[in-house]
N, C-alpha and C. Protein backbone atom coordinates (compact mmCIF):
# COMPACT_ATOMS: atom_id res chain seq x y z
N UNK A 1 -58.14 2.20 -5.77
CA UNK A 1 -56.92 2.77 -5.22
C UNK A 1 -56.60 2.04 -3.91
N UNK A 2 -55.59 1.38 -3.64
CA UNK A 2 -55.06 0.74 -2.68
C UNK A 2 -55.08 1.80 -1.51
N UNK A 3 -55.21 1.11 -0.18
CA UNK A 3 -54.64 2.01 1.08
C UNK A 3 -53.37 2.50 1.05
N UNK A 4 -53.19 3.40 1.86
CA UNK A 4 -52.31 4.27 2.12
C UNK A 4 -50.98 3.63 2.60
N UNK A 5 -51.32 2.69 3.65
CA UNK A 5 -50.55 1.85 4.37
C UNK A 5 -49.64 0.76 3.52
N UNK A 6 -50.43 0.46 2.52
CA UNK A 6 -50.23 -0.60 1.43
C UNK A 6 -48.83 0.08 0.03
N UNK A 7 -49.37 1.36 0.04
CA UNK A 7 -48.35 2.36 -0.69
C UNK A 7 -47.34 2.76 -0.16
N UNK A 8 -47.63 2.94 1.06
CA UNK A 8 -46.15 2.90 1.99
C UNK A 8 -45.42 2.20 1.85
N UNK A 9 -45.37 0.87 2.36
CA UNK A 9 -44.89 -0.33 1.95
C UNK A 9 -44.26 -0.54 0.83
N UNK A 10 -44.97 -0.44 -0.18
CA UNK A 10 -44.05 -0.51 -1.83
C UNK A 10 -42.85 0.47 -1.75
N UNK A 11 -43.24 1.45 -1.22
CA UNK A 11 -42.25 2.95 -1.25
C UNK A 11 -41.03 2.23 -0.75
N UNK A 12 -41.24 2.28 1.02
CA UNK A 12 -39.99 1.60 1.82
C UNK A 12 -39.51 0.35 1.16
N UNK A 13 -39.70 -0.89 0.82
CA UNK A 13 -39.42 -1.85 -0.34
C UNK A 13 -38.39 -1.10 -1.42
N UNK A 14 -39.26 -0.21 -2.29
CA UNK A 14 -38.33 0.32 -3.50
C UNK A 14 -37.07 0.67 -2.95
N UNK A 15 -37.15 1.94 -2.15
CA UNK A 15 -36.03 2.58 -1.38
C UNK A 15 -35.13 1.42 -0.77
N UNK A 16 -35.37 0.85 -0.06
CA UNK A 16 -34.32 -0.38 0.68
C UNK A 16 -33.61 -1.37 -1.26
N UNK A 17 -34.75 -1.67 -1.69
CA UNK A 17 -34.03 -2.11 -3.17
C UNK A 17 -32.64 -1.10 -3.86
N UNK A 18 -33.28 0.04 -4.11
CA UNK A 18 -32.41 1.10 -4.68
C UNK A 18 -30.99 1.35 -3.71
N UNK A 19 -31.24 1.31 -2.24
CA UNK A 19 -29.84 1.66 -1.39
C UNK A 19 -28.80 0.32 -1.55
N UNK A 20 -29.85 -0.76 -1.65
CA UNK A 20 -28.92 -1.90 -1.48
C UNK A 20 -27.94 -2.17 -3.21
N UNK A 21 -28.48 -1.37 -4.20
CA UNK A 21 -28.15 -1.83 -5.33
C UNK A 21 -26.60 -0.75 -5.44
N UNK A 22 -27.09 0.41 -4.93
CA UNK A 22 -26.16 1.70 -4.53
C UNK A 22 -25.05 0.98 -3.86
N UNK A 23 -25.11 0.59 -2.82
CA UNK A 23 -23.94 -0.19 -1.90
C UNK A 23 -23.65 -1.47 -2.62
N UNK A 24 -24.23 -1.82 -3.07
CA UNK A 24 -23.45 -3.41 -3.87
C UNK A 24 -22.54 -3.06 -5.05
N UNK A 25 -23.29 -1.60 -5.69
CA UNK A 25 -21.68 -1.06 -6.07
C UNK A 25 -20.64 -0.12 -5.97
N UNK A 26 -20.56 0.23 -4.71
CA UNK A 26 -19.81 1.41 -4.53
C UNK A 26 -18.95 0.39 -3.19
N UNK A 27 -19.80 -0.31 -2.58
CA UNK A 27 -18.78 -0.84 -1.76
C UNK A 27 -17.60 -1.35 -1.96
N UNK A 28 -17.64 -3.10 -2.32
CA UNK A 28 -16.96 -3.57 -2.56
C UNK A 28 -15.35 -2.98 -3.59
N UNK A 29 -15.25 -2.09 -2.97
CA UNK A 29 -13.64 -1.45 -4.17
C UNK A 29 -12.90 -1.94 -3.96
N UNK A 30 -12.49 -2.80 -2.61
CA UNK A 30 -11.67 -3.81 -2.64
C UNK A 30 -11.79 -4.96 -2.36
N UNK A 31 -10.81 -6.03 -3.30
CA UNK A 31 -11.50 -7.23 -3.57
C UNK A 31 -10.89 -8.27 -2.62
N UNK A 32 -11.98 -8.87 -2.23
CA UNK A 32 -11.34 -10.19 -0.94
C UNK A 32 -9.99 -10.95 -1.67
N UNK A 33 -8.91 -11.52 -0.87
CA UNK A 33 -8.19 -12.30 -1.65
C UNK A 33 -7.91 -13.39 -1.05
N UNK A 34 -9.16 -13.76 -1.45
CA UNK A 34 -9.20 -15.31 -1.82
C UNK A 34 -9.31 -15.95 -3.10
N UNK A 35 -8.61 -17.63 -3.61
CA UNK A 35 -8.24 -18.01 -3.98
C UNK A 35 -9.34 -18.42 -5.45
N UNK A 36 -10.71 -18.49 -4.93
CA UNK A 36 -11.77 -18.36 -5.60
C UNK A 36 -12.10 -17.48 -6.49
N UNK A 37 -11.81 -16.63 -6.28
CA UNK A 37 -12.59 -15.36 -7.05
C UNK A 37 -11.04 -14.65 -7.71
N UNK A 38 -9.56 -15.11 -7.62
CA UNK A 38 -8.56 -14.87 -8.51
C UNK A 38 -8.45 -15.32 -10.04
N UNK A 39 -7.89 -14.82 -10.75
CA UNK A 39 -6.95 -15.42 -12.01
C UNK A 39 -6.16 -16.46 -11.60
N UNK A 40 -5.23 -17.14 -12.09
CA UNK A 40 -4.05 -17.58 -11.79
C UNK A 40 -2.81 -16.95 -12.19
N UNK A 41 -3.03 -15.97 -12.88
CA UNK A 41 -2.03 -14.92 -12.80
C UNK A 41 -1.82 -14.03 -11.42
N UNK A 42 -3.33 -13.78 -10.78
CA UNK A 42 -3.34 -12.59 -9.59
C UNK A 42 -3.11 -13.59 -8.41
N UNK A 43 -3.37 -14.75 -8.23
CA UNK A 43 -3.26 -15.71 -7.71
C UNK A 43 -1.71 -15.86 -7.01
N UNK A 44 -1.10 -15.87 -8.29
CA UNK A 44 0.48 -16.53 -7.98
C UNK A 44 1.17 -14.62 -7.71
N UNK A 45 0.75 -14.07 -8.03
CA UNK A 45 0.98 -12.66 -7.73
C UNK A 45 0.95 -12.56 -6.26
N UNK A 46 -0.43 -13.09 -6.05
CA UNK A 46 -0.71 -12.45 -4.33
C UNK A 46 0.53 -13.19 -3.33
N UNK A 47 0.77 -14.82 -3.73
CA UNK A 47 1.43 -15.48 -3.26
C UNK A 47 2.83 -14.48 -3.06
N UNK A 48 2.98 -14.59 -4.38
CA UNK A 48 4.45 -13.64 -4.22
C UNK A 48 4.59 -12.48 -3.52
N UNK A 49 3.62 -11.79 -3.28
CA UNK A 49 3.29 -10.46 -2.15
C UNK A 49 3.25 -11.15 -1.03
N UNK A 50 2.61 -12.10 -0.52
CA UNK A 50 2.58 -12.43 1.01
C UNK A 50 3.90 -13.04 1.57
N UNK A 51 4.94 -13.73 0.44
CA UNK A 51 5.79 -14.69 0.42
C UNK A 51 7.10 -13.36 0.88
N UNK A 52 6.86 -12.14 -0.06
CA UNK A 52 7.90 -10.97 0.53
C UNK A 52 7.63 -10.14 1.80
N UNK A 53 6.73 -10.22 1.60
CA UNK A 53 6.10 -9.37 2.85
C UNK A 53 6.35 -10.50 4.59
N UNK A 54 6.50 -11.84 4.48
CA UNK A 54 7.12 -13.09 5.54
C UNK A 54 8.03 -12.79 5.45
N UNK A 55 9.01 -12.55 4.38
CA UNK A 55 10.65 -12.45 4.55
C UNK A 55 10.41 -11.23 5.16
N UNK A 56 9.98 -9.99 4.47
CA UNK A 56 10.45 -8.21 5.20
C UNK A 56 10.36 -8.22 6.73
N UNK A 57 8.89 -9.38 6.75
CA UNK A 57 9.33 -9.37 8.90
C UNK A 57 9.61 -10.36 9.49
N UNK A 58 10.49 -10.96 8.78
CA UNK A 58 11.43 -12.32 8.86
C UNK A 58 10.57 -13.07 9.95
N UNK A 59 9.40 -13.73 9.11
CA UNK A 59 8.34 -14.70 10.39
C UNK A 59 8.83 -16.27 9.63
N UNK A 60 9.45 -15.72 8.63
CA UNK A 60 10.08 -17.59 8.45
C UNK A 60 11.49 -17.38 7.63
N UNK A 61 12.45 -17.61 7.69
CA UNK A 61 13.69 -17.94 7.10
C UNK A 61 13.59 -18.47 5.41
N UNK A 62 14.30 -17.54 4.55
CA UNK A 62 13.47 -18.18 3.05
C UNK A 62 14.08 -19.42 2.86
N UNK A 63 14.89 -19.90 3.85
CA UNK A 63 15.42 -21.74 3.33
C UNK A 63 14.08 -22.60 4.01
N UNK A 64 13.99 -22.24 5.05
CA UNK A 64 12.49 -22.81 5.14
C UNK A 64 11.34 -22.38 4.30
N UNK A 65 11.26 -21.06 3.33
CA UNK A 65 10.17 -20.91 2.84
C UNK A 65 10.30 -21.59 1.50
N UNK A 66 11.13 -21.69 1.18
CA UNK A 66 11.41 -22.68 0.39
C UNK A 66 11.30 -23.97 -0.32
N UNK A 67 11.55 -24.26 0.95
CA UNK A 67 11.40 -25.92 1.01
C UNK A 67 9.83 -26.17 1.34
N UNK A 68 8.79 -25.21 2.38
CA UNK A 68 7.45 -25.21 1.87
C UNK A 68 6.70 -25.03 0.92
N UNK A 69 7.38 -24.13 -0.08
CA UNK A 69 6.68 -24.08 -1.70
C UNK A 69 6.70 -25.24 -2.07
N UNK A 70 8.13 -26.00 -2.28
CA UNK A 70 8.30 -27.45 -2.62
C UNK A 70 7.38 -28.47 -2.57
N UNK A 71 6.71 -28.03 -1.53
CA UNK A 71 5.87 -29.78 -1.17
C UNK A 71 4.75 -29.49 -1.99
């Protein structure tokens, strides 16, 4: 029979395993948006959300936003 000290150890180990597996899925509910980890459907989606959301607080003029899609 192993020491006491030695069984401890495995315990705290398991427990830190089990919380971290708990939070790896309950956390993440929302998903980073970046360009990596999209579709190219959700991709050109997000574009189009950030692209309305520049016009709604007019931080660029859409003849200039425009002509930046272009290039």
């Amino acid at each position: 029979m192993p020491p006491k000290k030695n069984r401890l150890n495995v315990y705290i180990l398991l427990l830190a395993v089990i919380v971290a597996a708990i939070a790896a899925y309950y956390l993440p509910a929302k998903r980073p948006q970046n360009a990596s980890m999209m579709s190219p459907k959700e991709y050109i989606e997000l574009v189009q959300r950030k692209r309305a959301q520049r016009q709604q607080y007019g931080a660029m003029p859409s003849s200039a936003e425009d002509a930046a899609g272009k290039r």
